[in-house]
PDB file of N, CA and C in Angstrom:
ATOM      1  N   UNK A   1      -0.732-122.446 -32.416  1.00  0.00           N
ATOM      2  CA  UNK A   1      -1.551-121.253 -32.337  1.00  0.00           C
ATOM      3  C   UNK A   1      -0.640-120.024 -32.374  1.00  0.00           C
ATOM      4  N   UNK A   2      -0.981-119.018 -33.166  1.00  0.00           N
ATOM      5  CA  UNK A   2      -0.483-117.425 -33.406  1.00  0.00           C
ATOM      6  C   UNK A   2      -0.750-116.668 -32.382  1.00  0.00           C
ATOM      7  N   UNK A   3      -0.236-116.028 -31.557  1.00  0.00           N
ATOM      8  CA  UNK A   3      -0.172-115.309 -30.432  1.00  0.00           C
ATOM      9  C   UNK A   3      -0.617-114.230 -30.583  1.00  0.00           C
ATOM     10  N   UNK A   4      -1.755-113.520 -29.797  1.00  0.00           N
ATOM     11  CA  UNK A   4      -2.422-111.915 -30.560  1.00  0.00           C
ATOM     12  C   UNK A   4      -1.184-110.903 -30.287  1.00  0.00           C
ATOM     13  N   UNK A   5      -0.358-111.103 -29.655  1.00  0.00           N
ATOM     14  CA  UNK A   5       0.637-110.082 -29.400  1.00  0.00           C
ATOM     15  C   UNK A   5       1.596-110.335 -30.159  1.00  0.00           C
ATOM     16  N   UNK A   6       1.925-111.509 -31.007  1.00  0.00           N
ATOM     17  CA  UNK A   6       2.791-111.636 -32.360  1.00  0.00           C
ATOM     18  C   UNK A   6       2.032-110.991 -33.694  1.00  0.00           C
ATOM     19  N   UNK A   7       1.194-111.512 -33.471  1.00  0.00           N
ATOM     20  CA  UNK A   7       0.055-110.704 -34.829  1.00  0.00           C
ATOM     21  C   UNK A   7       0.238-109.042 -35.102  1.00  0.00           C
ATOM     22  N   UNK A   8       0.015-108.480 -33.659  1.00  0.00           N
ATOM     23  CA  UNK A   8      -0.287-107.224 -33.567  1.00  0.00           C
ATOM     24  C   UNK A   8       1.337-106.272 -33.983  1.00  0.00           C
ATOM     25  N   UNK A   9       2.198-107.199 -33.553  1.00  0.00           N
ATOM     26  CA  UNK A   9       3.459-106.495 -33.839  1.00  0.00           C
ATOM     27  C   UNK A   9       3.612-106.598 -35.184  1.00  0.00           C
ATOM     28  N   UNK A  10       3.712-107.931 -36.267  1.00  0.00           N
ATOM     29  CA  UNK A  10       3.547-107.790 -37.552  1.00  0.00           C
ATOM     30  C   UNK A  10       2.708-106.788 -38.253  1.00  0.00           C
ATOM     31  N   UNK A  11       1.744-106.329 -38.061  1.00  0.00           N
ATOM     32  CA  UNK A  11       0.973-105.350 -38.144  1.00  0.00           C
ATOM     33  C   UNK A  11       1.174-103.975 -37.880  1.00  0.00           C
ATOM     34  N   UNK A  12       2.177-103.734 -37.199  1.00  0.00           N
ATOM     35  CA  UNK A  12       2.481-102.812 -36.770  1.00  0.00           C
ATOM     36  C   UNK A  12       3.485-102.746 -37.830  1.00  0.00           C
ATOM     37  N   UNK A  13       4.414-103.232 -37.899  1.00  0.00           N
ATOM     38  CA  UNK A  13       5.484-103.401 -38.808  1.00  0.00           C
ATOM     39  C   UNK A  13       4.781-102.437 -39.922  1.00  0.00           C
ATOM     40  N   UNK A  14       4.079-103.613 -40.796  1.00  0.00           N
ATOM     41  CA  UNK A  14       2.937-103.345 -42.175  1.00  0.00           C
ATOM     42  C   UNK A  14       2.577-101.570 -42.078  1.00  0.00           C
ATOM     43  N   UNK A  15       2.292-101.463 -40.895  1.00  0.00           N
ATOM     44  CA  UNK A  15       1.496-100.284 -41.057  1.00  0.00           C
ATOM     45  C   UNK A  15       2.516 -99.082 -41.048  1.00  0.00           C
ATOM     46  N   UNK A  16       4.204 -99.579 -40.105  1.00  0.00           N
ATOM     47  CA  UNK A  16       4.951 -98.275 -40.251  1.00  0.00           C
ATOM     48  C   UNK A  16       5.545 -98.634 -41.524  1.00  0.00           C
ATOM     49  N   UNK A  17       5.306 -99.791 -42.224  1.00  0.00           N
ATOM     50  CA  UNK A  17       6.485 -99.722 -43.638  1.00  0.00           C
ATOM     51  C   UNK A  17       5.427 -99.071 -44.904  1.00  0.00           C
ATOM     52  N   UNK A  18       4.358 -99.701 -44.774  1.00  0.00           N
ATOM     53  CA  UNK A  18       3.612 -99.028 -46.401  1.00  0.00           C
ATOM     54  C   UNK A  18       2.871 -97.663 -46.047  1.00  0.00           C
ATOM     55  N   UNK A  19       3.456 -96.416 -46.923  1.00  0.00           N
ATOM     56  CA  UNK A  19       3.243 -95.399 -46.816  1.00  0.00           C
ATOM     57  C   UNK A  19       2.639 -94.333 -48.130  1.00  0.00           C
ATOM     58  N   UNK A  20       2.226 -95.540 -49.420  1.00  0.00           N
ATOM     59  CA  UNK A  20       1.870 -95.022 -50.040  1.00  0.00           C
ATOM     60  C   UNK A  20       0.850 -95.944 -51.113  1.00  0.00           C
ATOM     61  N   UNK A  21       0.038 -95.370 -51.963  1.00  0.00           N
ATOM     62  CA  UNK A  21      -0.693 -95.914 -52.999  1.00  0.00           C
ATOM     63  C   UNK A  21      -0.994 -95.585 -53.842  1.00  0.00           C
ATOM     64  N   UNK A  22      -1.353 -96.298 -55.156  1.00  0.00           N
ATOM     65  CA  UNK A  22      -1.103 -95.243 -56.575  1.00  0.00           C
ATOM     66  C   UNK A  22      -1.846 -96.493 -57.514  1.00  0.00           C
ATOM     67  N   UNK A  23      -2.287 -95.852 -58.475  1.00  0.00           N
ATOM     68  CA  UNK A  23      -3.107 -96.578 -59.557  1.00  0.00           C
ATOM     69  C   UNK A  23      -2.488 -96.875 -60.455  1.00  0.00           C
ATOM     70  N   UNK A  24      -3.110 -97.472 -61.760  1.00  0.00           N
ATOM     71  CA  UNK A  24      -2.605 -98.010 -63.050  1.00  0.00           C
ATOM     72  C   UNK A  24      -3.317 -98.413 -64.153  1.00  0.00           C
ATOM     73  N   UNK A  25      -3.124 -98.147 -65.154  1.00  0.00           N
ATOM     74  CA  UNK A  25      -4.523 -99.279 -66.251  1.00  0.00           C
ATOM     75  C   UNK A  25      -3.791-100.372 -66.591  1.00  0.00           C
ATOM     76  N   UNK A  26      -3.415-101.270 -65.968  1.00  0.00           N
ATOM     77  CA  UNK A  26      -3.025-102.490 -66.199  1.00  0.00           C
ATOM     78  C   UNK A  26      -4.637-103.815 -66.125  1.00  0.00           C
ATOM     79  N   UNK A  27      -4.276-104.689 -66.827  1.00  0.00           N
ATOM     80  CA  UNK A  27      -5.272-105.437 -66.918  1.00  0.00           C
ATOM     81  C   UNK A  27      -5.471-106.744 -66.673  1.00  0.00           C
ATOM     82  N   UNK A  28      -4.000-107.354 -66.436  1.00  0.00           N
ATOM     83  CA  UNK A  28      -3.328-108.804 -66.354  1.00  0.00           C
ATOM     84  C   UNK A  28      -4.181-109.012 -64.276  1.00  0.00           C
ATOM     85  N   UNK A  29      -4.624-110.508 -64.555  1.00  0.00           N
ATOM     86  CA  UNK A  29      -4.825-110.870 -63.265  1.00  0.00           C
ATOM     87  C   UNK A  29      -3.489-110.831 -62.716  1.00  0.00           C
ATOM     88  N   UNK A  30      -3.921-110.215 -61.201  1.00  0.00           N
ATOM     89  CA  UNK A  30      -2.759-109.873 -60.249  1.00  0.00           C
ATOM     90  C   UNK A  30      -2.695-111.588 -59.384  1.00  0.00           C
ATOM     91  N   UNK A  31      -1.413-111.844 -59.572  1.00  0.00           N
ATOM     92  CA  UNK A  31      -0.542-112.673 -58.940  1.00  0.00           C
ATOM     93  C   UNK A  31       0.220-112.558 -57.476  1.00  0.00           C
ATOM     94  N   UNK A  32       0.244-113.693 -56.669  1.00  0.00           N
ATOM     95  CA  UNK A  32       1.500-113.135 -55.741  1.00  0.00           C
ATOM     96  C   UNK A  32       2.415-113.479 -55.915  1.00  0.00           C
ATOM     97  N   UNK A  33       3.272-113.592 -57.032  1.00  0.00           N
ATOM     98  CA  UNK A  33       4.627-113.116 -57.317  1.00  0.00           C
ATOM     99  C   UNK A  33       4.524-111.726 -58.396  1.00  0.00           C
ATOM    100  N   UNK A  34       3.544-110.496 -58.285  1.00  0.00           N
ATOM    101  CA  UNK A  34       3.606-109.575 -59.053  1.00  0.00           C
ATOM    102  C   UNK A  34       4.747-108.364 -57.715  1.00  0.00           C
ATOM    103  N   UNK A  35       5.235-107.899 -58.382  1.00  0.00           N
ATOM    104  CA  UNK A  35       6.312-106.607 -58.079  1.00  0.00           C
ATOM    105  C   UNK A  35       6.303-105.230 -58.335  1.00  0.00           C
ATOM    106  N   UNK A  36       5.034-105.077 -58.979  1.00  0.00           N
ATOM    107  CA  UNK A  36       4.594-103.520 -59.078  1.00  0.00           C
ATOM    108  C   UNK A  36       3.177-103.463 -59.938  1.00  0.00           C
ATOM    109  N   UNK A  37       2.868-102.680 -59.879  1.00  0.00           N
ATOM    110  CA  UNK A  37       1.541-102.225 -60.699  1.00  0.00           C
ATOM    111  C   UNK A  37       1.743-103.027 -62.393  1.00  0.00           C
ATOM    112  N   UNK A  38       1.162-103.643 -63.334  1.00  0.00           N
ATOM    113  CA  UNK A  38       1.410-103.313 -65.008  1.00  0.00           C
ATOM    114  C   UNK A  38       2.015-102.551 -65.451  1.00  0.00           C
ATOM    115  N   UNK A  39       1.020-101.692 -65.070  1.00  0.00           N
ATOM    116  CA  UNK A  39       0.873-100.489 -65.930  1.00  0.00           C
ATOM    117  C   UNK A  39       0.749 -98.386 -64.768  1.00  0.00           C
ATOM    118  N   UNK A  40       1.723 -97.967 -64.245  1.00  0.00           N
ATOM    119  CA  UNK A  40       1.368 -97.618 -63.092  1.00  0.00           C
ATOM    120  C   UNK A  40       1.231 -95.616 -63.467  1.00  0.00           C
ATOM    121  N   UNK A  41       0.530 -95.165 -63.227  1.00  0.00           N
ATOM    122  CA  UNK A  41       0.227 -93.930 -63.566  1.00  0.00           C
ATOM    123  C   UNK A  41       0.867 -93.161 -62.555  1.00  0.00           C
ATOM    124  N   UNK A  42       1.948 -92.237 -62.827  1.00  0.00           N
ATOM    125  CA  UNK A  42       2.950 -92.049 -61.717  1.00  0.00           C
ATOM    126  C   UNK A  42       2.457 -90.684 -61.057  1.00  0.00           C
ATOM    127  N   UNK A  43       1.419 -89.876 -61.735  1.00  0.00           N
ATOM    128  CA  UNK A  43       0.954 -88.914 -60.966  1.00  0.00           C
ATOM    129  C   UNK A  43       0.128 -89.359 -60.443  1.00  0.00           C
ATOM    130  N   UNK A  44      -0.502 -90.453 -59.708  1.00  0.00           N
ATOM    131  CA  UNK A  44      -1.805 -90.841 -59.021  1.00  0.00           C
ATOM    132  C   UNK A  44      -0.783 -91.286 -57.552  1.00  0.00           C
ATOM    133  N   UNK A  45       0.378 -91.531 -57.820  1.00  0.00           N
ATOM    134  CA  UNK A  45       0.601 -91.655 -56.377  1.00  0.00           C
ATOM    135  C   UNK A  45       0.712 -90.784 -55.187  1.00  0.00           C
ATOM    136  N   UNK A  46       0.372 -91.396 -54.454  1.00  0.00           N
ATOM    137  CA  UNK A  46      -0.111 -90.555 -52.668  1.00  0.00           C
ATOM    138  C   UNK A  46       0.039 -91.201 -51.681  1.00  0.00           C
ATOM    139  N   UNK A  47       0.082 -90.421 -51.117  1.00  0.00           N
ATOM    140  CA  UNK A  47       0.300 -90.984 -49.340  1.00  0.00           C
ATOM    141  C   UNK A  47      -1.302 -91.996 -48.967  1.00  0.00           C
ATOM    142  N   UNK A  48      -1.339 -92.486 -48.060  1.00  0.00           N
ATOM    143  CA  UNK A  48      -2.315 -92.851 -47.845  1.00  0.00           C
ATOM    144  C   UNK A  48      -2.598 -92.567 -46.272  1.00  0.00           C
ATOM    145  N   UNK A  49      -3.671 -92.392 -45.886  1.00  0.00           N
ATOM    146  CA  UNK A  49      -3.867 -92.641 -44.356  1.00  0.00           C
ATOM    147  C   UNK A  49      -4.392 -93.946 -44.004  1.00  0.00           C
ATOM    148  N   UNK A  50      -3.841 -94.218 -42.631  1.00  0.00           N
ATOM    149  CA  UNK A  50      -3.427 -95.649 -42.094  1.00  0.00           C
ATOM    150  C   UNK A  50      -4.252 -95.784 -40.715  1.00  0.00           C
ATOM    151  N   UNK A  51      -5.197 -96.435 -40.103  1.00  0.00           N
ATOM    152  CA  UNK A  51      -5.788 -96.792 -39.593  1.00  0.00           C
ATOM    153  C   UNK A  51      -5.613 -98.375 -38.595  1.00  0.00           C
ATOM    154  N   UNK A  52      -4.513 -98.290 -37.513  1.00  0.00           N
ATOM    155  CA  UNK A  52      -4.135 -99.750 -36.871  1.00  0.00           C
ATOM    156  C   UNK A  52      -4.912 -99.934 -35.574  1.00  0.00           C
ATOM    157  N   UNK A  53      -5.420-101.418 -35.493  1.00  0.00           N
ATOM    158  CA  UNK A  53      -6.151-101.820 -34.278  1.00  0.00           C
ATOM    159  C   UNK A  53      -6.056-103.022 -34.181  1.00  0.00           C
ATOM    160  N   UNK A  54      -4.948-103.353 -33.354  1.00  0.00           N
ATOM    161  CA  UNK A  54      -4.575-104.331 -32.748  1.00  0.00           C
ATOM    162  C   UNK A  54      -3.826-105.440 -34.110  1.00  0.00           C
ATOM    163  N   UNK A  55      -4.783-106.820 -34.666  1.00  0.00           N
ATOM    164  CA  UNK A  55      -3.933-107.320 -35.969  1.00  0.00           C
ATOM    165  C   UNK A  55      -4.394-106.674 -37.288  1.00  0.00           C
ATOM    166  N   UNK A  56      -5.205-105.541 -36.982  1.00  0.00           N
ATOM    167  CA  UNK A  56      -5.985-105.204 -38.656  1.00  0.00           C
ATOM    168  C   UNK A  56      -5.469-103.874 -38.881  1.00  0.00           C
ATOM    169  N   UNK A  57      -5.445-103.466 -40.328  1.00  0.00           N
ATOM    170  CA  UNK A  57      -4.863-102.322 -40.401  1.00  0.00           C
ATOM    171  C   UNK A  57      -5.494-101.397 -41.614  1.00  0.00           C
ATOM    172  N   UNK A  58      -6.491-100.764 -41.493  1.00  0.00           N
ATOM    173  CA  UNK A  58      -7.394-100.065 -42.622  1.00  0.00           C
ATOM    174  C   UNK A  58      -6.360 -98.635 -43.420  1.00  0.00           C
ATOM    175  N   UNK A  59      -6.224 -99.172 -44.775  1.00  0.00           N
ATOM    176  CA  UNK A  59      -5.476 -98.089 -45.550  1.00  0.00           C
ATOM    177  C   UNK A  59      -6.458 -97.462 -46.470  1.00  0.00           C
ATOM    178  N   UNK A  60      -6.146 -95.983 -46.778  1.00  0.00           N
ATOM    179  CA  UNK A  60      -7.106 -95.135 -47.304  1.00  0.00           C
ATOM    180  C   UNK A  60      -6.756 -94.156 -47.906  1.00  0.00           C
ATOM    181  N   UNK A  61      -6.998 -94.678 -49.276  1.00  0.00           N
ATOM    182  CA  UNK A  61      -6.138 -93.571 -50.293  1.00  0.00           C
ATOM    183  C   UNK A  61      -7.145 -92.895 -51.133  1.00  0.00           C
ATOM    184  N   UNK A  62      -6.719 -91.639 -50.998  1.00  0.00           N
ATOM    185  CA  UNK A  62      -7.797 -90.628 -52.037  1.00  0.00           C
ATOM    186  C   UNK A  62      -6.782 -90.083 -52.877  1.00  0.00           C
ATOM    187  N   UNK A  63      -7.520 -89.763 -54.157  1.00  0.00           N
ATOM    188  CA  UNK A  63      -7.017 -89.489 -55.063  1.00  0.00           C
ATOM    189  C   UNK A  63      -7.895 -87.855 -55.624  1.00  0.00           C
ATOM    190  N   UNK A  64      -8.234 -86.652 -54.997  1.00  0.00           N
ATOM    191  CA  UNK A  64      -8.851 -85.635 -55.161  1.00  0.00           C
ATOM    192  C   UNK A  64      -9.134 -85.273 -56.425  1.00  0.00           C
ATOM    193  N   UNK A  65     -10.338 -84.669 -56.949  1.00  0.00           N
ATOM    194  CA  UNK A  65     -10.872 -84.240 -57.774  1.00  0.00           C
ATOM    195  C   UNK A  65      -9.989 -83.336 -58.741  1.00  0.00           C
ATOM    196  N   UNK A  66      -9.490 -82.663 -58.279  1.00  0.00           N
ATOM    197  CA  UNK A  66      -8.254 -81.688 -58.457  1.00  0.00           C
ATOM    198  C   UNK A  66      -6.789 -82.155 -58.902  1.00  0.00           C
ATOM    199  N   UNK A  67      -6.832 -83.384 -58.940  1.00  0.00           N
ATOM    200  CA  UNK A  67      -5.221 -84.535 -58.736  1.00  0.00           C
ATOM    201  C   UNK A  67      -5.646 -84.530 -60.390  1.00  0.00           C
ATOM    202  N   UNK A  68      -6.585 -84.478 -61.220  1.00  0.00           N
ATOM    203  CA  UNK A  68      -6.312 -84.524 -62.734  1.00  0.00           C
ATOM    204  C   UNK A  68      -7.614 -86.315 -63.236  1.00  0.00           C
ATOM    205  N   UNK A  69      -7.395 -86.390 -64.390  1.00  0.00           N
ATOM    206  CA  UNK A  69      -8.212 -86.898 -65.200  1.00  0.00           C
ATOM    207  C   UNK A  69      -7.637 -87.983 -65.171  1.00  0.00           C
ATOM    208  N   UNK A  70      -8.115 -89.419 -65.238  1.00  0.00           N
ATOM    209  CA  UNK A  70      -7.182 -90.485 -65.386  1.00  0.00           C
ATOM    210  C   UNK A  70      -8.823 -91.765 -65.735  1.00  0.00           C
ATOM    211  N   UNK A  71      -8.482 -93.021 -66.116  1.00  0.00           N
ATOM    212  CA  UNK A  71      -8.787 -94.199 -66.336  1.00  0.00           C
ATOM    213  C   UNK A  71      -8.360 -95.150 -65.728  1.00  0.00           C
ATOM    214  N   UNK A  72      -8.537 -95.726 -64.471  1.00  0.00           N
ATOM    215  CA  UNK A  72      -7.567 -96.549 -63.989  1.00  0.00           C
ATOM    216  C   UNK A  72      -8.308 -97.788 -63.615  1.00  0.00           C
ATOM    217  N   UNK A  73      -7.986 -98.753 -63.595  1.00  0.00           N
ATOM    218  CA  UNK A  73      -8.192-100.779 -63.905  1.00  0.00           C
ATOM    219  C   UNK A  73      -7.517-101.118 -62.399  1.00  0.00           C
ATOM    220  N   UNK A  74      -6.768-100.463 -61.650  1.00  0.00           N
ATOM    221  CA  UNK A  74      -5.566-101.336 -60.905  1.00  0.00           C
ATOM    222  C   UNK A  74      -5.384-100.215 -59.783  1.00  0.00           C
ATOM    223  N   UNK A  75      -4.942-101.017 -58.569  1.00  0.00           N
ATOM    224  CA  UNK A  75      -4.268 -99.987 -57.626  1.00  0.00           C
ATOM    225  C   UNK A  75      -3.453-100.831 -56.785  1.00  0.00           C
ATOM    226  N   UNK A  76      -2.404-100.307 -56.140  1.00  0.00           N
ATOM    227  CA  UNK A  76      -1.411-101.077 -54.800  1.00  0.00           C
ATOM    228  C   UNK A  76      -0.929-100.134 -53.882  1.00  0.00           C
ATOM    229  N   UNK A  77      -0.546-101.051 -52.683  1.00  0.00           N
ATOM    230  CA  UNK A  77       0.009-100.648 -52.001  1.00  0.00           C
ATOM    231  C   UNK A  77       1.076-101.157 -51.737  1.00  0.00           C
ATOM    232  N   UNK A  78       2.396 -99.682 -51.377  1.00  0.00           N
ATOM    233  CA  UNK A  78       3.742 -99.848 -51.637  1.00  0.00           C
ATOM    234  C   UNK A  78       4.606 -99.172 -50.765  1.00  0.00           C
ATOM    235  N   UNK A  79       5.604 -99.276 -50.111  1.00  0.00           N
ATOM    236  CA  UNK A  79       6.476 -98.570 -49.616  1.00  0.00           C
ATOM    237  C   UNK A  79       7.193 -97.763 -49.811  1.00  0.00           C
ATOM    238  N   UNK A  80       8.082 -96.904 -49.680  1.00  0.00           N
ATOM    239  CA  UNK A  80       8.779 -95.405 -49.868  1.00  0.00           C
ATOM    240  C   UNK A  80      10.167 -95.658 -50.885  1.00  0.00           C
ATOM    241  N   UNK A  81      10.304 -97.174 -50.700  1.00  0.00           N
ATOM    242  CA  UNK A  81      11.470 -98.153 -51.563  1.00  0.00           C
ATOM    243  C   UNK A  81      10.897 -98.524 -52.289  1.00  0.00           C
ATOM    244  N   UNK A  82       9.490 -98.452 -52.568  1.00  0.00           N
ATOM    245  CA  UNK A  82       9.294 -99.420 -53.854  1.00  0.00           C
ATOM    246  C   UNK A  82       8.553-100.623 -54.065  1.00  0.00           C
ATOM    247  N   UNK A  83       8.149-101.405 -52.820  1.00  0.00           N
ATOM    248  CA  UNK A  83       8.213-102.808 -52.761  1.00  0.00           C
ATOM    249  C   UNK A  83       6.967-102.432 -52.467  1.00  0.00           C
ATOM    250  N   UNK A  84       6.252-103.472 -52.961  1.00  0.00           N
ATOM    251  CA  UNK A  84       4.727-103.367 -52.844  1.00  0.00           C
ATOM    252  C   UNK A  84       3.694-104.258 -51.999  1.00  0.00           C
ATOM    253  N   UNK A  85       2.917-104.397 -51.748  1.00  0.00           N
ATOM    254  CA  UNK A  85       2.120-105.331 -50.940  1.00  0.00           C
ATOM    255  C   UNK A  85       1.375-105.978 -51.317  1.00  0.00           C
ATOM    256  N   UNK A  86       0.251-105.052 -52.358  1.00  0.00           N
ATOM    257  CA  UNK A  86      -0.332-105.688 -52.688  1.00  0.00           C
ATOM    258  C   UNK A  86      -1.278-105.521 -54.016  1.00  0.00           C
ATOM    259  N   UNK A  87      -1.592-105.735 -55.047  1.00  0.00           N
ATOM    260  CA  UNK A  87      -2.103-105.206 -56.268  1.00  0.00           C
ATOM    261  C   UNK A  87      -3.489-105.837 -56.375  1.00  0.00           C
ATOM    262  N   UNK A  88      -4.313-104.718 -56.937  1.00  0.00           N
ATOM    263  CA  UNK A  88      -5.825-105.588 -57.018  1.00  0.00           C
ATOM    264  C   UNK A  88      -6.053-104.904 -58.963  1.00  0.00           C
ATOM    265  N   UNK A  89      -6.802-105.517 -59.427  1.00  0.00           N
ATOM    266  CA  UNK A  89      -7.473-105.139 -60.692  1.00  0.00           C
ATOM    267  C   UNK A  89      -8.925-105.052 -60.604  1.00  0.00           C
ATOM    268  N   UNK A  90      -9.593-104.369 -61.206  1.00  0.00           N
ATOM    269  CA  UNK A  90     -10.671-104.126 -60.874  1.00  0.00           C
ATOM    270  C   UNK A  90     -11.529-103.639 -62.437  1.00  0.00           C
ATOM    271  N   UNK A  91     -12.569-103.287 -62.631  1.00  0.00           N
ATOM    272  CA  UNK A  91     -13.571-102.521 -63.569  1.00  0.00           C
ATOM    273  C   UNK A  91     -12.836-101.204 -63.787  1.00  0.00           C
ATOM    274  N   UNK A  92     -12.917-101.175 -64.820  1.00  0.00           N
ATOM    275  CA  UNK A  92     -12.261 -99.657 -65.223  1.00  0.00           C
ATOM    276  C   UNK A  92     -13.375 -98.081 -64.898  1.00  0.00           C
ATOM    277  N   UNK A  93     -12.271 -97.722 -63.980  1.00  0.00           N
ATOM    278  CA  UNK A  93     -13.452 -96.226 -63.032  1.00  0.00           C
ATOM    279  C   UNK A  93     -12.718 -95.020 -63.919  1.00  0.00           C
ATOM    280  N   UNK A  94     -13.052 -94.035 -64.793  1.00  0.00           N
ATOM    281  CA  UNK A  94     -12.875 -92.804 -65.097  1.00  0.00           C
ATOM    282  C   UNK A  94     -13.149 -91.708 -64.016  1.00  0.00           C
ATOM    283  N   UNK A  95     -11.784 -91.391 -63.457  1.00  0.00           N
ATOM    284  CA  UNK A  95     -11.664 -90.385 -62.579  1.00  0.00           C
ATOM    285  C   UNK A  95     -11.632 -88.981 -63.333  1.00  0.00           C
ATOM    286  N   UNK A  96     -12.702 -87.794 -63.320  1.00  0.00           N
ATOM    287  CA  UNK A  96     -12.298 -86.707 -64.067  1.00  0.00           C
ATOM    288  C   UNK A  96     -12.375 -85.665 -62.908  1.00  0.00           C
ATOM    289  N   UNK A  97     -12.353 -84.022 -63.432  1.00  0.00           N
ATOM    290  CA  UNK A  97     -12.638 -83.120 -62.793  1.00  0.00           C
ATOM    291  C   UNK A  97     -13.474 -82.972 -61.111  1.00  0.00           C
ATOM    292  N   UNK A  98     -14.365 -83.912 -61.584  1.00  0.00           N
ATOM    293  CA  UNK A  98     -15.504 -83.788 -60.796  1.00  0.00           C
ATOM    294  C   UNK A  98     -16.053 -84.898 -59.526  1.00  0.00           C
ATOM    295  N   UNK A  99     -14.518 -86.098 -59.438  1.00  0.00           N
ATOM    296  CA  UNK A  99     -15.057 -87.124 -58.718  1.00  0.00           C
ATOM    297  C   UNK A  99     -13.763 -87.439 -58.220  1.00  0.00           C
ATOM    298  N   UNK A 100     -13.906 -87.339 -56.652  1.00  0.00           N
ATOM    299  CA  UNK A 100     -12.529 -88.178 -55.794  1.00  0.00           C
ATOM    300  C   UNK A 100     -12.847 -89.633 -55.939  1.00  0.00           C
ATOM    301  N   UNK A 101     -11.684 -90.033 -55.654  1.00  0.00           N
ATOM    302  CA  UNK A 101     -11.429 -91.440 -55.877  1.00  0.00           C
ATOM    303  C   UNK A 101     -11.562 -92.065 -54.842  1.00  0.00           C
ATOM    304  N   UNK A 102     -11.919 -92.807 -53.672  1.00  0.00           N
ATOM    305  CA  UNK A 102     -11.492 -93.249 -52.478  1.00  0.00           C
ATOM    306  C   UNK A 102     -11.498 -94.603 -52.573  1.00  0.00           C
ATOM    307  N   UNK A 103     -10.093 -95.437 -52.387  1.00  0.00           N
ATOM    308  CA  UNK A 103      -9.921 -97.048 -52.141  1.00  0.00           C
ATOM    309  C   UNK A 103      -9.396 -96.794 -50.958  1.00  0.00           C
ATOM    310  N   UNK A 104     -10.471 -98.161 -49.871  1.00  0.00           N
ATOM    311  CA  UNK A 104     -10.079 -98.512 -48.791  1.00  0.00           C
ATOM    312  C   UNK A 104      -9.738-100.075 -49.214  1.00  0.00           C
ATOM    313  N   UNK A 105      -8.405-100.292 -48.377  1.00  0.00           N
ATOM    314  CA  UNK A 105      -8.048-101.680 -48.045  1.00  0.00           C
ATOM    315  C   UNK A 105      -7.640-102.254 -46.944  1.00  0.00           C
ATOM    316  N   UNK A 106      -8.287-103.265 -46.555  1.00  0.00           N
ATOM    317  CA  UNK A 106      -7.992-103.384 -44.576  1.00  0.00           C
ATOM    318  C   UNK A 106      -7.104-104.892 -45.116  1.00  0.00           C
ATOM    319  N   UNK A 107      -6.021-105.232 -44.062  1.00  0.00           N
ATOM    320  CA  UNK A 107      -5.338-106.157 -43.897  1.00  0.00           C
ATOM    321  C   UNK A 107      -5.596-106.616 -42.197  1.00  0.00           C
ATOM    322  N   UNK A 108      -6.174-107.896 -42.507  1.00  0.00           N
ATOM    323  CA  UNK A 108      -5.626-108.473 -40.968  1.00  0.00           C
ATOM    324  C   UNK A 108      -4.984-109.614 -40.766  1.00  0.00           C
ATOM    325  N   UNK A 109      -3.986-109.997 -39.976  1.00  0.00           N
ATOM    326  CA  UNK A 109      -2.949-110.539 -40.120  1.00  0.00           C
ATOM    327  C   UNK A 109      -3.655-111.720 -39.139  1.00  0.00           C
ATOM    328  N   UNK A 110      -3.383-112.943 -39.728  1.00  0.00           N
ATOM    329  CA  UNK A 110      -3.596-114.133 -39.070  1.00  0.00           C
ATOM    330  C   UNK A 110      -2.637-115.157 -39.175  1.00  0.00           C
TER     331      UNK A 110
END
């Protein structure tokens, strides 16, 4: 059995190391041996706000109306080095003028 006070520290970890998230039009099913976005649109990256409670950890990245025009298939989350966590692909969303973007992703560690 996993100890809730081992959990919660891994989590903690997670939550002070990934500090950012950013999109992509990549299209390839995401793998876990993938290492970055496909295809990664380098002005969509941002900070994200981080949300920790106890082993779960809710991340929340907006991408503002104002941040510019884009097409994006893909998003991850990544650290300040580079290393990423985690990549999802998705339906292709046209972000323009007129529409924030908001991906939430919660991790809980078991």
């Amino acid at each position: 059995m996993k100890l809730n006070s081992y959990l919660n520290k891994i989590a903690q970890w997670i939550n002070d190391d990934i500090t950012k998230g950013i999109c992509g039009d990549g299209s390839t099913t995401p793998t876990a041996d993938d290492t970055s976005l496909e295809s990664p649109i380098s002005a969509t990256e941002k900070s994200v706000e981080k949300e920790l409670s106890g082993n779960s950890i809710k991340f929340t990245y907006t991408l503002y109306s104002t941040d510019g025009e884009f097409t994006v298939t893909e998003f991850g989350l990544k650290n300040d080095s580079g290393e990423f966590i985690s990549r999802d692909v998705f339906p292709e969303i046209v972000k323009d003028s007129t529409v924030d973007l908001i991906i939430e992703k919660t991790f809980i560690i078991q």
